[in-house]
Protein backbone atom coordinates (compact mmCIF):
# COMPACT_ATOMS: atom_id res chain seq x y z
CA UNK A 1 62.91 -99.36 -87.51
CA UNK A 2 63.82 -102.23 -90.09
CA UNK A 3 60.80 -103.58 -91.71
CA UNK A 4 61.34 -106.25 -94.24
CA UNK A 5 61.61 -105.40 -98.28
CA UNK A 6 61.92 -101.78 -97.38
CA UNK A 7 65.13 -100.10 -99.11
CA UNK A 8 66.75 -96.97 -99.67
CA UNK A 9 68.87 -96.56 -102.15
CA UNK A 10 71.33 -93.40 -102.93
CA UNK A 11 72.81 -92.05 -106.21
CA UNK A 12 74.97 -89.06 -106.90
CA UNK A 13 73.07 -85.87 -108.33
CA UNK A 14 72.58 -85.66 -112.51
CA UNK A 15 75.87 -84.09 -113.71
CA UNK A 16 78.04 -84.28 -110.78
CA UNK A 17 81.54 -85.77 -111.91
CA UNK A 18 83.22 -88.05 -109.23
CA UNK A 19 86.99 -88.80 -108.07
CA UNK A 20 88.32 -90.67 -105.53
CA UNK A 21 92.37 -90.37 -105.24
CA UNK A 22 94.67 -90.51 -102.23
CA UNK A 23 91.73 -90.63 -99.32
CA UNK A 24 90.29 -87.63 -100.25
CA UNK A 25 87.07 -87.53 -102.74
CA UNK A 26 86.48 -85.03 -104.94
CA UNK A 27 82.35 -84.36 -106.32
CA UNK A 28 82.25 -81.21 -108.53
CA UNK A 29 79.11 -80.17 -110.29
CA UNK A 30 77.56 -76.52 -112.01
CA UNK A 31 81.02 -74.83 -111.12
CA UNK A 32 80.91 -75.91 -108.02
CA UNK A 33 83.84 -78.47 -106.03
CA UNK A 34 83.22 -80.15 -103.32
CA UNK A 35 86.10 -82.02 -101.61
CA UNK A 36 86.04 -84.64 -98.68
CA UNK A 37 88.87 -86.54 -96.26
CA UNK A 38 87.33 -90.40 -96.27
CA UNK A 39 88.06 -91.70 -92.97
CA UNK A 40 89.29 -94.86 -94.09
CA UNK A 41 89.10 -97.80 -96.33
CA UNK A 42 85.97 -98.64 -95.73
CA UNK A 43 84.20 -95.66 -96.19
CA UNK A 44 86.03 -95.55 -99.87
CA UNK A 45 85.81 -98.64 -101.04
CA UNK A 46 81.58 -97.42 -100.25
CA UNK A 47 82.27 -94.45 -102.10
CA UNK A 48 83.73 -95.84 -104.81
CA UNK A 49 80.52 -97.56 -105.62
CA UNK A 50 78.28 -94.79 -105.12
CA UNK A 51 80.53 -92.99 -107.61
CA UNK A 52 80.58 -95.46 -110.64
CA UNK A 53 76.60 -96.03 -110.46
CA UNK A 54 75.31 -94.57 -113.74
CA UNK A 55 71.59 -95.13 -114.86
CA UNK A 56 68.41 -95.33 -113.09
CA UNK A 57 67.91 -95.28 -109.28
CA UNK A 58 67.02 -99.04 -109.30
CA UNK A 59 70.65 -100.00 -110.22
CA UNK A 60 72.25 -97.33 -106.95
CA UNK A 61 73.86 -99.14 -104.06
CA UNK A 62 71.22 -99.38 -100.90
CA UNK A 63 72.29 -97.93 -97.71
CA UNK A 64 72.40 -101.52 -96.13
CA UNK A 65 75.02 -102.76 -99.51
CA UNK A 66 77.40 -99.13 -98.89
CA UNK A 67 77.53 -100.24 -95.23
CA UNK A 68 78.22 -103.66 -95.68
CA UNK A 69 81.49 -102.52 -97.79
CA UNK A 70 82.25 -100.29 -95.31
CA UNK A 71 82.42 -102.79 -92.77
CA UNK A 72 84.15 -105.85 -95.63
CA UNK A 73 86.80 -103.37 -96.17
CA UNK A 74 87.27 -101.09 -92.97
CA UNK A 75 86.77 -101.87 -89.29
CA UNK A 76 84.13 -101.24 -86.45
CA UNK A 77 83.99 -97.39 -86.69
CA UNK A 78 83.58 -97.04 -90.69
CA UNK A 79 79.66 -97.58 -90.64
CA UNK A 80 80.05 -94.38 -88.74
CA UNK A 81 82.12 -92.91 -90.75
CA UNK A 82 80.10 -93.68 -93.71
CA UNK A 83 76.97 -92.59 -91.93
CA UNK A 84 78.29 -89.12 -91.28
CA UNK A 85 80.01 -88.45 -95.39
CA UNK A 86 76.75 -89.64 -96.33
CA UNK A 87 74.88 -86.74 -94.45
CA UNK A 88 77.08 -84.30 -95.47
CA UNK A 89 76.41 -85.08 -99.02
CA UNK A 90 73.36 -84.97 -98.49
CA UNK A 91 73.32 -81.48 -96.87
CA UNK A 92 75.63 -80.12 -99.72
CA UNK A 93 73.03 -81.38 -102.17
CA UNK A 94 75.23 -83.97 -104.03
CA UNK A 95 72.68 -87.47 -103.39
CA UNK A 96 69.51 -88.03 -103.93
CA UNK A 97 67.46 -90.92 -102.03
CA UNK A 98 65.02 -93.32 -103.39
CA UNK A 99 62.44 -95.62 -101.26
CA UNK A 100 61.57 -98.75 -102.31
CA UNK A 101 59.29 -101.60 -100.96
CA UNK A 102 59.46 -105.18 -102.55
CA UNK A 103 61.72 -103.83 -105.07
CA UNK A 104 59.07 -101.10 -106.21
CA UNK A 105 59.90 -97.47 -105.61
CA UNK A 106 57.93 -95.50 -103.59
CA UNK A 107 58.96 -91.98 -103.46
CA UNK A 108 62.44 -89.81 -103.86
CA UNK A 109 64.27 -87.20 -102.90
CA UNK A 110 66.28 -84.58 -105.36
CA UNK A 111 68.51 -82.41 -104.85
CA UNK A 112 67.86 -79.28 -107.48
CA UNK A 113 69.43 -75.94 -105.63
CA UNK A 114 73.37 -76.30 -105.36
CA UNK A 115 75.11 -75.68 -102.51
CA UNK A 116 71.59 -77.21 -100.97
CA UNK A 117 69.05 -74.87 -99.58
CA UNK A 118 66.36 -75.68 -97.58
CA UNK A 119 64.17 -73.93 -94.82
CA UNK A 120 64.11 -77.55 -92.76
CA UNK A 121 61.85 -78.93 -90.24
CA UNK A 122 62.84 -82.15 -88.48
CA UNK A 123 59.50 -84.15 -87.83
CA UNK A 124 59.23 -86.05 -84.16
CA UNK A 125 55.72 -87.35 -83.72
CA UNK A 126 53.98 -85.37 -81.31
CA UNK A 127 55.28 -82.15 -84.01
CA UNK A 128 52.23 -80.54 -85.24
CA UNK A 129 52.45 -80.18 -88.88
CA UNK A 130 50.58 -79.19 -92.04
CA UNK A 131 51.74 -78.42 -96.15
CA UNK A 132 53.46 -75.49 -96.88
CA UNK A 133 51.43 -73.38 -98.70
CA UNK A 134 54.03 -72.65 -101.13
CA UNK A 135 53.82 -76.22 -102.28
CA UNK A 136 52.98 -76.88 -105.63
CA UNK A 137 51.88 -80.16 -107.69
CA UNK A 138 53.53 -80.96 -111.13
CA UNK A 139 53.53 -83.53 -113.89
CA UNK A 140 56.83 -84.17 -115.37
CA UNK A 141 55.88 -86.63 -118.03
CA UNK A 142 54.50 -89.72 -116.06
CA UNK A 143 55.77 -88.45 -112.70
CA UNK A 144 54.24 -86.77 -110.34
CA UNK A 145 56.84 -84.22 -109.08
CA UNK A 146 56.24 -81.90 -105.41
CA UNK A 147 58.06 -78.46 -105.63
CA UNK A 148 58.40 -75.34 -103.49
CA UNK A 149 60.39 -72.36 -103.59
CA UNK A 150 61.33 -72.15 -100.85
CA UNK A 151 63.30 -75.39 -101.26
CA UNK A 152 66.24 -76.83 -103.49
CA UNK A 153 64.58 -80.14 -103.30
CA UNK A 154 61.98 -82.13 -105.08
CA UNK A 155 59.75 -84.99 -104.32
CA UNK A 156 58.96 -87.18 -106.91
CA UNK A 157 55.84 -89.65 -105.78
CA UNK A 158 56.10 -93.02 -107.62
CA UNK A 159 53.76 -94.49 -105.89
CA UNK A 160 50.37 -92.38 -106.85
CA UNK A 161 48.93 -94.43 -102.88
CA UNK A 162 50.93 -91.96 -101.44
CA UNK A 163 49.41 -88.99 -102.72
CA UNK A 164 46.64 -90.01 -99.53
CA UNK A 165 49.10 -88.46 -97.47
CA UNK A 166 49.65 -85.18 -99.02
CA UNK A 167 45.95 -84.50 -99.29
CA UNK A 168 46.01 -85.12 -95.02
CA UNK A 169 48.71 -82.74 -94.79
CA UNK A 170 45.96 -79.99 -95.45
CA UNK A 171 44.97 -79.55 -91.66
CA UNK A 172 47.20 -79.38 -89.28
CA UNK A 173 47.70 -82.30 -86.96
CA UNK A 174 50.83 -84.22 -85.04
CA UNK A 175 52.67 -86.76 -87.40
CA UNK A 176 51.64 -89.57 -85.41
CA UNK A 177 47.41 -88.25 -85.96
CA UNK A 178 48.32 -88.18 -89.80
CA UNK A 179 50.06 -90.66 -90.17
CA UNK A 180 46.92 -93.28 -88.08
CA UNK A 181 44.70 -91.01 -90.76
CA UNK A 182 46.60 -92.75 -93.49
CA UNK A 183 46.88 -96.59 -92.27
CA UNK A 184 44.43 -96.71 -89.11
CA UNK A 185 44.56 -100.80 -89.36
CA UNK A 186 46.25 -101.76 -86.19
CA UNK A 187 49.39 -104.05 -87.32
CA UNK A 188 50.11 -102.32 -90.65
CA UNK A 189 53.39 -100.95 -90.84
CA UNK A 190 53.37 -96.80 -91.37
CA UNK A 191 57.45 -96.76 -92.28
CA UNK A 192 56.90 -95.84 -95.51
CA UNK A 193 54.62 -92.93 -94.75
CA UNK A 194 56.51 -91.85 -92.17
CA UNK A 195 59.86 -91.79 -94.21
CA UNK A 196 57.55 -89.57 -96.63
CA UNK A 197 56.82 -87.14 -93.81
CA UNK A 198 60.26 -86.96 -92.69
CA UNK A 199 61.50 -86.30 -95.95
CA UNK A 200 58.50 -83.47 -96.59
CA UNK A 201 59.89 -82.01 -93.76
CA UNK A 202 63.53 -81.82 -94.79
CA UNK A 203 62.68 -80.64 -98.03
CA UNK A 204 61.27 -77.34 -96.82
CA UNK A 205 57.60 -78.78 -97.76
CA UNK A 206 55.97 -78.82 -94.10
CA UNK A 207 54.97 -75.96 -91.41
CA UNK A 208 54.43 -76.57 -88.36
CA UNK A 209 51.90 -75.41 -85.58
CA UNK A 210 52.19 -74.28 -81.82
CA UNK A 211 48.98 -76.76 -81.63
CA UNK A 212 46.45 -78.06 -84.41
CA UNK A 213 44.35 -74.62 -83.58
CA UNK A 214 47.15 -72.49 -84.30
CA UNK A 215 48.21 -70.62 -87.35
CA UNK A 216 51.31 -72.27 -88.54
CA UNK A 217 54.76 -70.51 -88.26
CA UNK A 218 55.24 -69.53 -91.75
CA UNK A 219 52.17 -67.73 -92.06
CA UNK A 220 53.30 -65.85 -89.00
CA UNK A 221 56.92 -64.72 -89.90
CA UNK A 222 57.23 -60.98 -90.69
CA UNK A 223 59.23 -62.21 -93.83
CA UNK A 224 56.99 -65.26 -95.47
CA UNK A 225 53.29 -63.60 -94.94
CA UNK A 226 53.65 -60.36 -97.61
CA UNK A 227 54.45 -63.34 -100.39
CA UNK A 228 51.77 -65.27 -102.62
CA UNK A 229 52.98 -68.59 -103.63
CA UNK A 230 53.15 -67.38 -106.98
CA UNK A 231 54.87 -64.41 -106.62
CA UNK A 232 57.45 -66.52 -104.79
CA UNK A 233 57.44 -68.96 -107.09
CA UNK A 234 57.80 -66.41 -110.09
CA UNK A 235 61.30 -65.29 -108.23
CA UNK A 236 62.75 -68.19 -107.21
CA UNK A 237 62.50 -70.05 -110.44
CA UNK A 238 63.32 -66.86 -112.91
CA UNK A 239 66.21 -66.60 -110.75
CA UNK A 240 69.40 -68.72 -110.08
CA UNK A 241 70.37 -69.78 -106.73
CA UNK A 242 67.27 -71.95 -105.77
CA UNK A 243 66.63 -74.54 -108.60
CA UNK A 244 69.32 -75.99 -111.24
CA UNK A 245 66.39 -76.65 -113.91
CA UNK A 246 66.78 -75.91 -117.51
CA UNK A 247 67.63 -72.05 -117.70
CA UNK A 248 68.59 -69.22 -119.81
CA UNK A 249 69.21 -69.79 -123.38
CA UNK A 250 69.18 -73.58 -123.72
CA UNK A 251 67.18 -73.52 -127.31
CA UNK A 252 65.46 -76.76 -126.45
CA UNK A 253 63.62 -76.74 -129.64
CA UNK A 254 66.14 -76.76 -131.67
CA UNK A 255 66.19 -79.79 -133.85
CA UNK A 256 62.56 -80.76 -133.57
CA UNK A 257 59.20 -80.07 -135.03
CA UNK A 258 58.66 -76.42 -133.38
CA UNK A 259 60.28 -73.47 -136.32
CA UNK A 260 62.03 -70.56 -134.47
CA UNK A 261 59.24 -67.96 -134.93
CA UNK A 262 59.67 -65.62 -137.18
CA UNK A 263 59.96 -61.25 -136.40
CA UNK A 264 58.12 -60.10 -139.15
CA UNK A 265 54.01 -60.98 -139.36
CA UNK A 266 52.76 -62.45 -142.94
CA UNK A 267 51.67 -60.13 -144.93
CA UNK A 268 47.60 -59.75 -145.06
CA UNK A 269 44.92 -57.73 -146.65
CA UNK A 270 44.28 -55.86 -143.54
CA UNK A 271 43.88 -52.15 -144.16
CA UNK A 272 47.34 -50.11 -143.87
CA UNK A 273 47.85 -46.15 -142.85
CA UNK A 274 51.41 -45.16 -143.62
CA UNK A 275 53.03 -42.91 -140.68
CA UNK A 276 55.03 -39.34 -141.71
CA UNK A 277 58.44 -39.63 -141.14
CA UNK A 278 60.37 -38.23 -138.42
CA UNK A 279 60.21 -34.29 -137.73
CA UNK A 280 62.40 -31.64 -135.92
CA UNK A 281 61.06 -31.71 -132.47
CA UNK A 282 63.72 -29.10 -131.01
CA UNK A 283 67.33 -29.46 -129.39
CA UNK A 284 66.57 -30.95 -126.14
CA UNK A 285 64.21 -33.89 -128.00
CA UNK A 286 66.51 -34.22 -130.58
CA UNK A 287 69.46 -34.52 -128.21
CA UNK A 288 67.20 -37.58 -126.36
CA UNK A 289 66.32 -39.50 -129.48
CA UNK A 290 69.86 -39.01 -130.44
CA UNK A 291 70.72 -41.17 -127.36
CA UNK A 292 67.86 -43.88 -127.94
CA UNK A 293 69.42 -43.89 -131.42
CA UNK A 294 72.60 -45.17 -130.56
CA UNK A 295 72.09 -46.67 -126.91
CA UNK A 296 73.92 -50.29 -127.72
CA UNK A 297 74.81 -52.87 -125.32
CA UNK A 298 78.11 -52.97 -124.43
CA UNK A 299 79.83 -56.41 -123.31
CA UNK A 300 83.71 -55.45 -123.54
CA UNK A 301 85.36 -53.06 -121.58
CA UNK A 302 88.84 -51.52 -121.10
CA UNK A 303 90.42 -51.89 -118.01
CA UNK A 304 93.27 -49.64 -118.72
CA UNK A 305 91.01 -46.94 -118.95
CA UNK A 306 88.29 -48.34 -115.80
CA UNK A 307 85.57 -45.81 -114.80
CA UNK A 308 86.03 -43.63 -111.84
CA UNK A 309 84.28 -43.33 -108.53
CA UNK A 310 83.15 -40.27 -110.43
CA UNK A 311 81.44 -41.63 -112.97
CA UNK A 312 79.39 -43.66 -110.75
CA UNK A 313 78.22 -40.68 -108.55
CA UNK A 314 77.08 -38.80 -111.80
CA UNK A 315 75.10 -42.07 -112.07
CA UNK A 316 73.60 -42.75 -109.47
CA UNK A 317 72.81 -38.98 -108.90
CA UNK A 318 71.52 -38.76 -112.50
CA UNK A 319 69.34 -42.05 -112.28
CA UNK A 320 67.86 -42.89 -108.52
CA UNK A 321 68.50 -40.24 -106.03
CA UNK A 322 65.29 -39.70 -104.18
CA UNK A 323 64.11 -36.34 -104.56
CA UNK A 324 61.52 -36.11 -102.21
CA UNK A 325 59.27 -38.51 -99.60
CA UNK A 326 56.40 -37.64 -98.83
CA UNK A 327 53.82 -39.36 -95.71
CA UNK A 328 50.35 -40.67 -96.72
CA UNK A 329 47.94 -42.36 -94.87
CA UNK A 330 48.97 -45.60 -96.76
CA UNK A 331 53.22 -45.32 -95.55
CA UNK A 332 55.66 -43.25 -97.65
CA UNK A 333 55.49 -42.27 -101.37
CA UNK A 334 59.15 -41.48 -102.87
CA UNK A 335 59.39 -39.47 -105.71
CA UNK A 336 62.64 -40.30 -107.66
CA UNK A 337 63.93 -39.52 -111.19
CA UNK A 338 62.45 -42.97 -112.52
CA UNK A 339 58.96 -43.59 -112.55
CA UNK A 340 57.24 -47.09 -110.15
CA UNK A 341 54.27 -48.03 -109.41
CA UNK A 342 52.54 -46.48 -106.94
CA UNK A 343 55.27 -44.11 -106.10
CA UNK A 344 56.82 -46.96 -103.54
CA UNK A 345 59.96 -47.17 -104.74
CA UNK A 346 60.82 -50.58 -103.12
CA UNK A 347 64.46 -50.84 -105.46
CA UNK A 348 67.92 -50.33 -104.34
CA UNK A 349 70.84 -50.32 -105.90
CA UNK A 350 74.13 -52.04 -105.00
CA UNK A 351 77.31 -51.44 -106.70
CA UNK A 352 79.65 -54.86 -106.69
CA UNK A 353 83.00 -53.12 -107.59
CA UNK A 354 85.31 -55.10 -109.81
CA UNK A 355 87.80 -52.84 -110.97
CA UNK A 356 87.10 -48.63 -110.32
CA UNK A 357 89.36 -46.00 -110.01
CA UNK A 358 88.62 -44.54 -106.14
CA UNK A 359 87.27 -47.26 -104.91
CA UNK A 360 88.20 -50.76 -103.30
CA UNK A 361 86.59 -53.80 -104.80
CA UNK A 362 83.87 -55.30 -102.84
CA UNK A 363 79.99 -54.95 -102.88
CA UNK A 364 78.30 -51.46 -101.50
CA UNK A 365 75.11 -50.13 -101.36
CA UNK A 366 73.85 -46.82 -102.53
CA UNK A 367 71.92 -44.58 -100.32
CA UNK A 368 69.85 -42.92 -102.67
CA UNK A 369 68.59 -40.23 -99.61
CA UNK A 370 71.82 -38.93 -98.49
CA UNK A 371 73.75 -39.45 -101.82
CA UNK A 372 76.58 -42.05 -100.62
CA UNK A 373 78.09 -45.40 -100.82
CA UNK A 374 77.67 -47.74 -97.54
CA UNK A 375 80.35 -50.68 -97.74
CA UNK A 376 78.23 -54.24 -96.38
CA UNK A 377 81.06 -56.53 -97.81
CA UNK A 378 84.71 -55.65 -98.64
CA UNK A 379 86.47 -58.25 -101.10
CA UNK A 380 86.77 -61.61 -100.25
CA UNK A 381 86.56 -65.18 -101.83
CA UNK A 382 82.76 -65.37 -101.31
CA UNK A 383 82.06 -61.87 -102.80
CA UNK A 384 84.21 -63.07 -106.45
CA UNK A 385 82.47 -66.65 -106.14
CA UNK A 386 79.25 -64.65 -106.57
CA UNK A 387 80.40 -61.88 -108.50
CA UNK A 388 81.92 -64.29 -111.39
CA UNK A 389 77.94 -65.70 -111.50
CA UNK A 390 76.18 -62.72 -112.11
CA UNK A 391 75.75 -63.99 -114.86
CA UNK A 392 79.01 -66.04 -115.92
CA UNK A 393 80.52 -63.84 -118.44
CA UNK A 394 81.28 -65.23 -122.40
CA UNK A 395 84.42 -63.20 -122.03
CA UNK A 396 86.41 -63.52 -119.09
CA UNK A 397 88.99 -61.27 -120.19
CA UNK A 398 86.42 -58.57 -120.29
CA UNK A 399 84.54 -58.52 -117.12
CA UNK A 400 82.54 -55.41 -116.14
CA UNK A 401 84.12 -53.18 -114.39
CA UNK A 402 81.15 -53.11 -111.64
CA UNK A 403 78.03 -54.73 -111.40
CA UNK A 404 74.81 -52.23 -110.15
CA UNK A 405 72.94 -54.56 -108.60
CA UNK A 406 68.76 -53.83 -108.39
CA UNK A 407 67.56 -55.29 -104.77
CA UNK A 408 63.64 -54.93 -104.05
CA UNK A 409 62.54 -54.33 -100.68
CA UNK A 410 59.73 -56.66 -101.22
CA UNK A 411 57.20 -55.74 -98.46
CA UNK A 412 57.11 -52.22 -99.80
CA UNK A 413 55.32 -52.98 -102.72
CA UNK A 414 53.81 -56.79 -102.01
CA UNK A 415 52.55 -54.37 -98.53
CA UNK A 416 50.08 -52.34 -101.44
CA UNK A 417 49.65 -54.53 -104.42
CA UNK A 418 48.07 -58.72 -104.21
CA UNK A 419 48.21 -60.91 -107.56
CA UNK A 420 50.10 -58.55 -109.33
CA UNK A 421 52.73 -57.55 -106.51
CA UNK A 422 55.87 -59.25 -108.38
CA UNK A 423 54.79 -58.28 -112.07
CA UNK A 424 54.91 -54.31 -111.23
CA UNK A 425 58.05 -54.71 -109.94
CA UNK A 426 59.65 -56.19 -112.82
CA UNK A 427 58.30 -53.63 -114.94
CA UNK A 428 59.72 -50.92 -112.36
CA UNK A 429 63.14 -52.54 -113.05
CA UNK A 430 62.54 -52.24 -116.55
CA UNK A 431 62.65 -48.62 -116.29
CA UNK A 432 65.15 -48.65 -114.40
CA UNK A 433 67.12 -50.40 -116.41
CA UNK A 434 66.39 -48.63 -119.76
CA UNK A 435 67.31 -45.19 -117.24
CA UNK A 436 70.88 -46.45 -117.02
CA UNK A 437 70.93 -47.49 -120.22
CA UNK A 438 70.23 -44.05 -121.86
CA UNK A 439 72.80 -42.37 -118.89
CA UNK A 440 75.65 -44.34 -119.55
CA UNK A 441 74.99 -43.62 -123.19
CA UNK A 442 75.10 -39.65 -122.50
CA UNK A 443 77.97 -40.31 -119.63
CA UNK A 444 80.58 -41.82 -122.48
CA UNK A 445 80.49 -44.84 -120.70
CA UNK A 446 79.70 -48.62 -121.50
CA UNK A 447 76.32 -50.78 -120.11
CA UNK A 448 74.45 -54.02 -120.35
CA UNK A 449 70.89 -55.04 -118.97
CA UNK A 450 72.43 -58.96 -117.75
CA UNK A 451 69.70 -61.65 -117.76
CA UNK A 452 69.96 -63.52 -115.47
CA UNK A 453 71.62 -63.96 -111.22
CA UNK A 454 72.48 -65.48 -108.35
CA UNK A 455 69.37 -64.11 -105.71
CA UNK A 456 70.72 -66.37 -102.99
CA UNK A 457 74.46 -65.57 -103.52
CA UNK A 458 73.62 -61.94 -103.32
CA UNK A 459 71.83 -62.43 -100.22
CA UNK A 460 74.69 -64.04 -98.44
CA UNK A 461 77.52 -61.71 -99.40
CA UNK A 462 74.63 -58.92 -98.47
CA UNK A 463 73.91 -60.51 -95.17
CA UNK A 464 70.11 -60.30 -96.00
CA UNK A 465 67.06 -62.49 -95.32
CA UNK A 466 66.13 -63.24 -98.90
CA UNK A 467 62.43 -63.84 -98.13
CA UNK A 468 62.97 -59.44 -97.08
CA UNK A 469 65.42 -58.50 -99.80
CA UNK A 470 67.42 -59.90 -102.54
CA UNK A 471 68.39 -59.01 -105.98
CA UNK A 472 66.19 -59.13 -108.88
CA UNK A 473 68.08 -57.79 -111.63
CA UNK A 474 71.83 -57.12 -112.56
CA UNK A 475 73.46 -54.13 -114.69
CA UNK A 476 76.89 -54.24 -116.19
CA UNK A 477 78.81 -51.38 -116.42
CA UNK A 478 82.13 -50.06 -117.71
CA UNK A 479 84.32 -48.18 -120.04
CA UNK A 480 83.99 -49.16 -123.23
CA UNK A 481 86.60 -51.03 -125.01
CA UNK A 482 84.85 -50.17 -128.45
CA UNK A 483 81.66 -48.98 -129.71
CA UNK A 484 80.68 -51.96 -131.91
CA UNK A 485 76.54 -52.63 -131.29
CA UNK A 486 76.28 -56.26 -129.85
């Protein structure tokens, strides 16, 4: 539908760099490159504009100006052409689109996650829809910004008018029923509302319903309906894979009016009881504390001297065999050599081999019942993409030998616990952690609690539904090149 002052302009995602050379075009961004074949001309004299527009979204090409080059410099076919690069970028996550109406914008759409990810629903209006109940509201200095993990897109509502239509979106109802909800006057023109809907949809934001009586899909999948929203949300954003906001150590107060806070507390007038010092508490405590002592984090490793497939089965053996499981009335309880909450158990570990004596590189999983390694991916481009990201290491050079990966079967615990589901199973890989910690530490070998991965990465090389299991924690492992605390 063309209505009159109504425009849609498109700009290349913040950071991406952009080449054009030879009829191919080249968009890289976050270690990522993306390359595409331009069909002709046309479609790169377009291109070439979208890629020198720098600044706000008011100053990006429309669609109508792209195609109009297209057509100036190519021939019949190159509006198609264009039409088709431009949906690819825009399923790769590399433009974002921008409404406008009488030169004011309305509402956009950002890419964030990158490559884009998006549980999509196209919108047709008979579809019966509602919002997402992951959705979440957020003010981003004067903007009012729509979110959702399960999305790596964002809405941002310039136009505060249109905030009418999320508040319809609460009950469920065909597109055409909310969108005559919104602007009932016979004669005015719904385009921008519906463009709104259509792009709520696409950005993972909607649900939709069998009929307006019906539960929506989303709270019936097996996968979606043991998660809160902020549980979800907790992952997804504490994570990488998902969202490419601020993350990690970016100091962003550095330079302004907020001090880096200090360890040590002032000193006060508070009464103080000084402690004894340390005792002899016997050989097999002494040989423990003698191993908190001097457990340091290790971050170089020699691969002339790489652990062994060994070493890993002492371990693993060591640190999270199951010992026994046990049948309630409430599912399973599994005891294992590291304490979790409730006795669930809902971690795994998988073991993304790098370099180890005895054993191929690729990504396996330990079965923690039988005592044994199950391959799910053998090497391959996609497993070093992701295993280079896990985090990306300061050192290249001196890359863990293997990566133990800790994967949470989340229905096992989110199945017993509500509102505090996600927080007791960080703290269960917390103990985990500090297990391997000490056991590398008594095992000779080298290890480093890693801050921060890729969850959706993981979950492709793994060939798992994320929303059912996905890594939440990495573990770097190795022999040590020295023993210099880091």
């Amino acid at each position: 539908m063309v209505v009159t002052g109504l425009e849609e302009r498109i700009r290349l995602r913040d950071s991406a760099e952009f080449e054009l050379l030879n009829g191919s075009m080249t968009i890289s961004a976050f270690f990522h490159r993306f390359s595409f074949k331009l069909a002709d001309d046309g479609v790169a004299t377009a291109m070439s504009r979208l890629g020198t527009t720098n600044g706000p979204s008011e100053l990006a090409p429309t669609t109508s100006e792209l195609e109009n080059l297209a057509t100036e410099f190519g021939n019949e076919t190159s509006v198609l052409g264009l039409g088709k690069l431009l949906g690819r970028l825009t399923l790769s996550g590399l433009v974002g689109r921008t409404i406008s109406f009488a030169g004011e914008a309305q509402f956009s759409i950002i890419p964030d996650a990158l490559p884009a990810i998006s549980d999509s629903l196209e919108c047709t209006p008979s579809t019966v829809v509602s919002l997402s109940r992951f959705v979440f509201l957020r003010v981003d200095k004067t903007k009012i910004l729509l979110e959702t993990p399960r999305s790596g897109w964002i809405i941002e509502i310039h136009d505060p008018t249109l905030m009418t239509v999320i508040g319809q979106l609460a009950s469920p109802a065909t597109v055409k029923e909310h969108l005559e909800r919104v602007v009932p006057q016979e004669g005015d023109n719904q385009e921008i509302e519906r463009r709104l809907l259509s792009a709520l949809g696409r950005a993972g934001m909607l649900t939709n319903h069998a009929s307006p009586t019906e539960a929506s899909e989303e709270s019936l999948d097996p996968s979606l309906r043991v998660w809160s929203a902020h549980d979800l949300l907790f992952h997804q954003r504490s994570r990488v894979g998902r969202s490419r906001q601020p993350f990690g150590g970016t100091y962003r107060f550095v330079g302004t009016e907020v001090p880096p806070p200090r360890y040590r507390r002032p000193v006060d007038d508070q009464p103080k009881i000084e402690l004894p010092s340390s005792t002899d508490c016997g050989e097999v405590a002494e040989n423990y504390f003698g191993l908190l002592n001097q457990r340091r984090s290790q971050r170089e490793f020699d691969d002339g001297r790489p652990v062994s497939l060994g070493d890993l089965a002492e371990l693993l053996w060591r640190t999270t065999r199951v010992r026994d499981v046990r049948e309630t009335e409430y599912g399973e309880i599994v005891d294992r050599p590291f304490p979790s909450g409730g006795a669930v158990h809902e971690l795994d570990t998988y073991i993304a081999v790098r370099t180890v004596d005895g054993l191929a590189p690729g990504l396996y999983r330990y079965d923690p019942v039988d005592h044994l390694l199950v391959l799910v991916h053998p090497e391959s481009r996609e497993f070093w993409t992701w295993f280079h990201s896990v985090p990306p290491w300061p050192e290249p050079s001196t890359q863990p030998q293997a990566v133990l990966v800790i994967a949470s079967r989340f229905d096992r615990v989110m199945w017993k616990y509500e509102g505090m589901a996600y927080a007791v199973m960080l703290k269960n890989t917390g103990v985990l952690m500090q297990s391997w910690s000490l056991a590398v530490e008594a095992l000779g070998l080298g290890g480093c609690p890693l801050g921060a991965g890729d969850s959706e990465g993981f979950a492709r090389v793994a060939g798992l539904d994320p929303y059912v299991e996905s890594s939440v924690a990495e573990f770097a492992i190795g022999r040590p090149d020295n023993r210099q605390p880091l």
